[in-house]
PDB file of N, CA and C in Angstrom:
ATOM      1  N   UNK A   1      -1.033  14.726   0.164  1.00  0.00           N
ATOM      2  CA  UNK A   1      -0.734  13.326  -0.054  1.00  0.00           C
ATOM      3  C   UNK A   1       0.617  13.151  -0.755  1.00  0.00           C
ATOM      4  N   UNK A   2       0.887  13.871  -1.174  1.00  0.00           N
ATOM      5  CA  UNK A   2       2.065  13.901  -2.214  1.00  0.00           C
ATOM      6  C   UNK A   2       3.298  13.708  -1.409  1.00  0.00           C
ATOM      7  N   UNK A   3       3.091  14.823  -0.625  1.00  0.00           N
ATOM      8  CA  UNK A   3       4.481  14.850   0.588  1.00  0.00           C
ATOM      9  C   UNK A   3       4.965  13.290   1.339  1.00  0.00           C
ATOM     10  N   UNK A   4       3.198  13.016   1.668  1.00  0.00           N
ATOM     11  CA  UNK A   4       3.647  11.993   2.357  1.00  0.00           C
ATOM     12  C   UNK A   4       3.698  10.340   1.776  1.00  0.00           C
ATOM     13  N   UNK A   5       3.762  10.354   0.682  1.00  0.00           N
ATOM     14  CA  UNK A   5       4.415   9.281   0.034  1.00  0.00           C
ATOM     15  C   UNK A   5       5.488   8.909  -0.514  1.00  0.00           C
ATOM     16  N   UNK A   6       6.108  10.739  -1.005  1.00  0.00           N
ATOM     17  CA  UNK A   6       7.882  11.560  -1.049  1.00  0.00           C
ATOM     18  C   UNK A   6       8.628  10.713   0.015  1.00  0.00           C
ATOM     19  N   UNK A   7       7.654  11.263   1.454  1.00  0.00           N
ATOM     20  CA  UNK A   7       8.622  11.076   2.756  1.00  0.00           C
ATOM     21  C   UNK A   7       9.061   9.474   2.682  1.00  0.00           C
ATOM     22  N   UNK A   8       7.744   9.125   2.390  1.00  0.00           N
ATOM     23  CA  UNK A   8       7.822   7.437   2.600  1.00  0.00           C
ATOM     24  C   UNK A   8       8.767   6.388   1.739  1.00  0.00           C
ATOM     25  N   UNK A   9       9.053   6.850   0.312  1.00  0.00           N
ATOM     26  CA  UNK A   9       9.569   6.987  -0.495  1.00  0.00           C
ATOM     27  C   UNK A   9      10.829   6.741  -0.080  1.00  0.00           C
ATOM     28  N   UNK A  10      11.093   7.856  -0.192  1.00  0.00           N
ATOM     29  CA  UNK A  10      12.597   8.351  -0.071  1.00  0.00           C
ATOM     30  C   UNK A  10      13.303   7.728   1.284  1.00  0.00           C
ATOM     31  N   UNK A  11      12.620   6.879   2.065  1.00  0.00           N
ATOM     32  CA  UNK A  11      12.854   6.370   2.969  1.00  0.00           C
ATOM     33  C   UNK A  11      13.520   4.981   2.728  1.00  0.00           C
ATOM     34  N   UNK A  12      13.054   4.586   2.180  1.00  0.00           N
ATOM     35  CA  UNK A  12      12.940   3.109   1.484  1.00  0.00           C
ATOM     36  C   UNK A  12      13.690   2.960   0.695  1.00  0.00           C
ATOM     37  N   UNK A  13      14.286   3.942  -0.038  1.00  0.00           N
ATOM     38  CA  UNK A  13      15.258   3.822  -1.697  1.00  0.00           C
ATOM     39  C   UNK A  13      16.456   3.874  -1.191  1.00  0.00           C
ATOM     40  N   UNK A  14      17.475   3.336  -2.543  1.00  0.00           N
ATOM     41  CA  UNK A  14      18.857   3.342  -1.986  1.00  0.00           C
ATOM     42  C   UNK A  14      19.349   5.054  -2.649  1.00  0.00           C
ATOM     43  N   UNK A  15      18.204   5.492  -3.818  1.00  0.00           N
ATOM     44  CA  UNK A  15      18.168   6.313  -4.804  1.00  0.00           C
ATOM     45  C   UNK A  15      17.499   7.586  -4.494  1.00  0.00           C
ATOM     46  N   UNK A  16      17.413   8.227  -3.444  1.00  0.00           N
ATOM     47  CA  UNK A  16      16.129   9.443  -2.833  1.00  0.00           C
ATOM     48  C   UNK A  16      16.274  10.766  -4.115  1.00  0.00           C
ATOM     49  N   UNK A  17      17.183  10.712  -4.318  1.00  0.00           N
ATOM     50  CA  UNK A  17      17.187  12.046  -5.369  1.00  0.00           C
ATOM     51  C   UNK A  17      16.322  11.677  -6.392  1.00  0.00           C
ATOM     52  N   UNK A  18      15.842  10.313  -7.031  1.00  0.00           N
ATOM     53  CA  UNK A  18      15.484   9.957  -8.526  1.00  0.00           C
ATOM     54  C   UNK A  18      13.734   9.845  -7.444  1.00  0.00           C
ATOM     55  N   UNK A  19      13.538  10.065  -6.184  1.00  0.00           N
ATOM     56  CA  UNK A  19      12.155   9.740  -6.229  1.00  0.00           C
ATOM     57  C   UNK A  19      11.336  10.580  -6.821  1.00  0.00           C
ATOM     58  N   UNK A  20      10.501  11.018  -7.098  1.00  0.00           N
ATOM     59  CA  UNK A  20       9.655  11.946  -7.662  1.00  0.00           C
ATOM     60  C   UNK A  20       8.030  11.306  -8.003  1.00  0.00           C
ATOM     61  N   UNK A  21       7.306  12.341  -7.372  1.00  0.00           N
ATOM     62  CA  UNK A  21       5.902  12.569  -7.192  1.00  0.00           C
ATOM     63  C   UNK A  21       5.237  13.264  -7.474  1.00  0.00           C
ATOM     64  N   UNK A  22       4.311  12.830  -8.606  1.00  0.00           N
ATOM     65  CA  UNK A  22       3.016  13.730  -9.265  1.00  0.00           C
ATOM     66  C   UNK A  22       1.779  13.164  -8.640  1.00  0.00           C
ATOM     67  N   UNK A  23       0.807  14.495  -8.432  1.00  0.00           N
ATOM     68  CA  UNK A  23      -0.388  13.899  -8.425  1.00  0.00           C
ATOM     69  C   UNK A  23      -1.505  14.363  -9.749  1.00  0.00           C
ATOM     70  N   UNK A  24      -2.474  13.995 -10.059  1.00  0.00           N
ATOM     71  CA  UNK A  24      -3.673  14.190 -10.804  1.00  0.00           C
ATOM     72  C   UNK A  24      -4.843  14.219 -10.361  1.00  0.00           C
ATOM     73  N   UNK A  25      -5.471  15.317 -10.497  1.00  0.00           N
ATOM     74  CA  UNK A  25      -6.956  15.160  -9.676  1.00  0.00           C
ATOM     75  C   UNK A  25      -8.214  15.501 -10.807  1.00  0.00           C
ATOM     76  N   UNK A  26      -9.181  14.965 -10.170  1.00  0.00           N
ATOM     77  CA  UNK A  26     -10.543  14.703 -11.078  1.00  0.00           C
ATOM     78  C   UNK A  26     -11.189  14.796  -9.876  1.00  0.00           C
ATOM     79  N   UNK A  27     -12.025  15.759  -9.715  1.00  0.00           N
ATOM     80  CA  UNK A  27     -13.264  15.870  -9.227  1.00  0.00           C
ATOM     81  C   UNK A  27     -12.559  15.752  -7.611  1.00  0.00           C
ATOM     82  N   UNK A  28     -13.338  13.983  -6.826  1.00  0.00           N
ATOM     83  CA  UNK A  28     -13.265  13.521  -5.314  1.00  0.00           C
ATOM     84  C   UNK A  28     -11.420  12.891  -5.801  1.00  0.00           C
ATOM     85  N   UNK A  29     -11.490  12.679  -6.777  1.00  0.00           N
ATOM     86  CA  UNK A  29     -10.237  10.982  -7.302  1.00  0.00           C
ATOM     87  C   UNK A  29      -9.197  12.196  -7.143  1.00  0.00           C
ATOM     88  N   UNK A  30      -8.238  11.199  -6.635  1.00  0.00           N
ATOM     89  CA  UNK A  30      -6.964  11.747  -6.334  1.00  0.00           C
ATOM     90  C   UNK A  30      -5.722  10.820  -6.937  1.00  0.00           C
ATOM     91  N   UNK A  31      -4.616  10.867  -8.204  1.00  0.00           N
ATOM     92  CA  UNK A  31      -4.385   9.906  -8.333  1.00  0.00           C
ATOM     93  C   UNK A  31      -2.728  10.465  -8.017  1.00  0.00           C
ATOM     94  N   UNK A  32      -2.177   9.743  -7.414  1.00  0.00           N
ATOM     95  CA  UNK A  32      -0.974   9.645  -6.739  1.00  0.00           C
ATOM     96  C   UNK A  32       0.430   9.021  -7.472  1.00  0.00           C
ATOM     97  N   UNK A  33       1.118   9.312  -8.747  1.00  0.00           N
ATOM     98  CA  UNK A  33       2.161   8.499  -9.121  1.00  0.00           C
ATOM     99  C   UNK A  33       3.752   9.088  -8.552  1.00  0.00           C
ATOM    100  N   UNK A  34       4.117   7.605  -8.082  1.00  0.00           N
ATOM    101  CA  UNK A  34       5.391   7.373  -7.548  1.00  0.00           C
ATOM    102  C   UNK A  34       6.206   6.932  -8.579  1.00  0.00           C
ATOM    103  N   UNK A  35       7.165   7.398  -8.739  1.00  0.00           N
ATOM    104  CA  UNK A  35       8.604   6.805  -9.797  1.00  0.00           C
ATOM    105  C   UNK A  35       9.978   6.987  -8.864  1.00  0.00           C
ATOM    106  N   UNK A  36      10.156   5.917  -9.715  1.00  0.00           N
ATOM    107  CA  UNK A  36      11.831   5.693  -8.770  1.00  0.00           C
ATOM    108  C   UNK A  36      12.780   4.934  -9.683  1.00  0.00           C
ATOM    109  N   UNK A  37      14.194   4.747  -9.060  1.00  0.00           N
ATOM    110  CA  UNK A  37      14.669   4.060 -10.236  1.00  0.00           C
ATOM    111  C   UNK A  37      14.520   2.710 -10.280  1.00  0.00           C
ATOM    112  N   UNK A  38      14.594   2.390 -11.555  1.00  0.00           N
ATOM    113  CA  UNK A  38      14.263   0.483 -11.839  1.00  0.00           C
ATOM    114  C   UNK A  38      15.434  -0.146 -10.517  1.00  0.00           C
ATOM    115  N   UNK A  39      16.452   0.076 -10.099  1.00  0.00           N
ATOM    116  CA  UNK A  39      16.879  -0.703  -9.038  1.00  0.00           C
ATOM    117  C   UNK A  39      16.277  -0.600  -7.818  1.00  0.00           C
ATOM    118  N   UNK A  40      15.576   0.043  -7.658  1.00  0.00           N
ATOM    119  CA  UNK A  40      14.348   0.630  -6.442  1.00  0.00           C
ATOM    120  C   UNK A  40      13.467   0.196  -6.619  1.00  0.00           C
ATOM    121  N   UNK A  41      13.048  -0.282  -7.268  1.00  0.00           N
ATOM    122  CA  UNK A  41      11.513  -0.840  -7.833  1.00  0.00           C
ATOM    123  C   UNK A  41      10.980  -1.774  -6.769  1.00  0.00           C
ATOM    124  N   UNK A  42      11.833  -2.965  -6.442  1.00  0.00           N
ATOM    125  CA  UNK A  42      11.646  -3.968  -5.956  1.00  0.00           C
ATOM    126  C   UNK A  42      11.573  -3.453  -4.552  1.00  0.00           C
ATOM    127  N   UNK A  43      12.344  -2.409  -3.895  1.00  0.00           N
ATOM    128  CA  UNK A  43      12.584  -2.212  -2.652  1.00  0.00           C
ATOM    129  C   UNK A  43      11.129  -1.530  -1.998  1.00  0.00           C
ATOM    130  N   UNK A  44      10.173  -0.440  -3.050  1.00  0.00           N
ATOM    131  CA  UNK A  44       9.238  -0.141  -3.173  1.00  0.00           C
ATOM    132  C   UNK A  44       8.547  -1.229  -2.785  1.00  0.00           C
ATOM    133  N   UNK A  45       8.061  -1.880  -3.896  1.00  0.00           N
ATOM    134  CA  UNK A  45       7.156  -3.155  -4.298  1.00  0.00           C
ATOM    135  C   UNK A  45       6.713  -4.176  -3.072  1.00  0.00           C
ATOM    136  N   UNK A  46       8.424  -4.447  -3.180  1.00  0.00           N
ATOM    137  CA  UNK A  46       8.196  -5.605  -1.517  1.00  0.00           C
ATOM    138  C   UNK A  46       8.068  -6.714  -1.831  1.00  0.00           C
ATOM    139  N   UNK A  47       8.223  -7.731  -1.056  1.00  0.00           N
ATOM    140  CA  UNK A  47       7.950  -9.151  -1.534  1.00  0.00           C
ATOM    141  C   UNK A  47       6.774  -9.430  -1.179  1.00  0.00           C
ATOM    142  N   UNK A  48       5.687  -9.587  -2.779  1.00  0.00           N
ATOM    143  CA  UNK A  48       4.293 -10.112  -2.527  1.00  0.00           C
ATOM    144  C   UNK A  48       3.570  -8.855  -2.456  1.00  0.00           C
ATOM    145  N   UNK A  49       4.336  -7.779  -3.039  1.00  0.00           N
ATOM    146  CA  UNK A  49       3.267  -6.143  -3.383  1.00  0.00           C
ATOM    147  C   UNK A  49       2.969  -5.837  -1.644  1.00  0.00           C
ATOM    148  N   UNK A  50       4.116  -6.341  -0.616  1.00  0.00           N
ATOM    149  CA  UNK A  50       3.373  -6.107   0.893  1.00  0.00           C
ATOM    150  C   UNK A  50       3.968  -4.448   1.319  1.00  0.00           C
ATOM    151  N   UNK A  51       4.707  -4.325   0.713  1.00  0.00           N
ATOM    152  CA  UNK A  51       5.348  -2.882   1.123  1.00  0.00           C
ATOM    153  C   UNK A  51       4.240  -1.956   0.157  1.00  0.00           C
ATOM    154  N   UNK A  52       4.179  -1.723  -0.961  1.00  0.00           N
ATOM    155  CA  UNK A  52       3.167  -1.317  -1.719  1.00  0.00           C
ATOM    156  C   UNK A  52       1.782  -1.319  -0.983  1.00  0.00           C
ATOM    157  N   UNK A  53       1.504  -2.117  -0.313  1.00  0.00           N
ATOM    158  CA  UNK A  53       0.159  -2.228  -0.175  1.00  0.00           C
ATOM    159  C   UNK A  53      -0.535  -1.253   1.549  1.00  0.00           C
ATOM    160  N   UNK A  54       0.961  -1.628   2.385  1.00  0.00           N
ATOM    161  CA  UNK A  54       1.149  -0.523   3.435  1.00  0.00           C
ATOM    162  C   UNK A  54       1.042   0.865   3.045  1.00  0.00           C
ATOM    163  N   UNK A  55       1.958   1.499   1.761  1.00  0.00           N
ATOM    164  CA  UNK A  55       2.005   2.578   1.774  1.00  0.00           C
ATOM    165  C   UNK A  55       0.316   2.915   1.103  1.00  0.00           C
ATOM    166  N   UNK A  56      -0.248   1.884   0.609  1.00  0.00           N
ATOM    167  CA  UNK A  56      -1.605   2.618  -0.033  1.00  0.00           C
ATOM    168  C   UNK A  56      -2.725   2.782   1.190  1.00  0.00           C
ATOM    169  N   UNK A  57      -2.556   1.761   1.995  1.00  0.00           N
ATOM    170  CA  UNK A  57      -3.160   1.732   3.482  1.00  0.00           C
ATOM    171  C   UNK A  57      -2.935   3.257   4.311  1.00  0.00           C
ATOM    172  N   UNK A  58      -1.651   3.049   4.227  1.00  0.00           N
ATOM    173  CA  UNK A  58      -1.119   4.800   5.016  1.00  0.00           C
ATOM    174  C   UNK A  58      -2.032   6.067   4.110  1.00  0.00           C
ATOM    175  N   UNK A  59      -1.851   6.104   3.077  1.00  0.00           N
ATOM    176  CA  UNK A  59      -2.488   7.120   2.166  1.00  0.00           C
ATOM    177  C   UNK A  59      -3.949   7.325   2.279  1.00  0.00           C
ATOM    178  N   UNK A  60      -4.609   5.983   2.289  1.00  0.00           N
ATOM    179  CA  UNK A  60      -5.737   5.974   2.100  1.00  0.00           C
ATOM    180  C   UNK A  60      -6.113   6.107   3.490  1.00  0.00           C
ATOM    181  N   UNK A  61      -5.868   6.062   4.889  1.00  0.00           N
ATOM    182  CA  UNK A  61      -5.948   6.254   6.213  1.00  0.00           C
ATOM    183  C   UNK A  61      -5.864   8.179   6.057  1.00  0.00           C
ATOM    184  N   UNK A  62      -4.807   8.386   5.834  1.00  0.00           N
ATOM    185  CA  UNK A  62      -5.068  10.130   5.643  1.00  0.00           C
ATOM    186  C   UNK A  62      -5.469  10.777   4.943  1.00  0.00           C
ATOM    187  N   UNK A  63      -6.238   9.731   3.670  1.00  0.00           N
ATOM    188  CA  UNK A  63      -7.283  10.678   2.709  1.00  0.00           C
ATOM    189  C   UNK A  63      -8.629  10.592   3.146  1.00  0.00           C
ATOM    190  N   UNK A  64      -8.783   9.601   4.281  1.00  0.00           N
ATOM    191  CA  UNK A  64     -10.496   9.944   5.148  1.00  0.00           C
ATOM    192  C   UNK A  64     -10.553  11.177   5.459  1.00  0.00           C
ATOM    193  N   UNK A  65      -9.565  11.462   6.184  1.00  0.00           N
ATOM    194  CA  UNK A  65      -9.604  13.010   6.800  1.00  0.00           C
ATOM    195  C   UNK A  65     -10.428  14.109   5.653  1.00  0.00           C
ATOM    196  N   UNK A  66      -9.851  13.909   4.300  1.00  0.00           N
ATOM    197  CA  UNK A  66     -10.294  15.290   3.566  1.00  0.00           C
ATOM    198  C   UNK A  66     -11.298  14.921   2.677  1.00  0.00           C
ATOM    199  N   UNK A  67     -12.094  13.523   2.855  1.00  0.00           N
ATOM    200  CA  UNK A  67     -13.034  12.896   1.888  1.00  0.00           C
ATOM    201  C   UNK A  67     -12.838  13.477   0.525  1.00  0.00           C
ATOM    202  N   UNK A  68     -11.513  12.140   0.696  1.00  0.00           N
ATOM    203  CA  UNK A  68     -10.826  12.139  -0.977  1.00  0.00           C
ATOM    204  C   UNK A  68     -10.960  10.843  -1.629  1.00  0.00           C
ATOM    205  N   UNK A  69     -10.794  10.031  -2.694  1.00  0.00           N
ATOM    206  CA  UNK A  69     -10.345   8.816  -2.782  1.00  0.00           C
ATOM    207  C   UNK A  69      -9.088   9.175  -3.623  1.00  0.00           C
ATOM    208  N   UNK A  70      -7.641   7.959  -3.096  1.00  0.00           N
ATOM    209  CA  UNK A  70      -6.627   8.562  -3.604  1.00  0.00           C
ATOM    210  C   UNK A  70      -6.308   7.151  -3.857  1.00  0.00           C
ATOM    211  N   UNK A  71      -5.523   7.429  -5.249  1.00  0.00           N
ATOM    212  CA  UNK A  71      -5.116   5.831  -5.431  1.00  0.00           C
ATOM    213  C   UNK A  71      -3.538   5.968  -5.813  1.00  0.00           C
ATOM    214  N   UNK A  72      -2.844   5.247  -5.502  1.00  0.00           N
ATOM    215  CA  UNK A  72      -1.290   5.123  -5.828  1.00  0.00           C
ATOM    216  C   UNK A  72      -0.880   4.588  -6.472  1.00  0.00           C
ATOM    217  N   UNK A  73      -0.043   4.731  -7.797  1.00  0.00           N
ATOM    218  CA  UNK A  73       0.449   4.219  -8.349  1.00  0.00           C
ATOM    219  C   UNK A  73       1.962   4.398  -8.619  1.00  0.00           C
ATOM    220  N   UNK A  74       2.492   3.108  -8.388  1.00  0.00           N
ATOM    221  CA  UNK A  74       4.102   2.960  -8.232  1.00  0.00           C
ATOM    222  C   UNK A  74       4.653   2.610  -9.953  1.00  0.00           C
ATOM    223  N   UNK A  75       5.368   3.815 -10.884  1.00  0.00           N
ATOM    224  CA  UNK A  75       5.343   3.381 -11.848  1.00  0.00           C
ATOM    225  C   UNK A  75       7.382   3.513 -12.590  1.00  0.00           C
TER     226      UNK A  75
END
């Protein structure tokens, strides 16, 4: 999951070097944090959290596969 929120990421920024991705796991929970720089924030985010909310859709579409729950957080 990690990779593919990097990819997605780094797609989107004007900033790809400052993206960076940790994950944390507990047990099934998978927790996913995205950082980028504060001028990226918004480009992430989207107008109305709609770009944000695609990439958690995408994630959560390829964490059925490994019966995970993964949650994203853009921080």
């Amino acid at each position: 999951m990690k990779e593919l929120v990097e990819v997605i990421a780094k797609a989107l920024v004007d900033h790809p070097d400052e993206v960076v991705v940790t994950e944390k796991t507990e047990g099934r929970n998978l927790t996913v944090e995205l950082h980028v720089a504060a001028s990226d924030m918004g480009k992430v985010i989207g107008k109305q959290g709609r770009i944000a909310k695609a990439i958690r859709s995408v994630v959560k579409a390829a964490s059925s596969k490994e019966n995970k729950i993964v949650d994203v957080e853009i921080m």
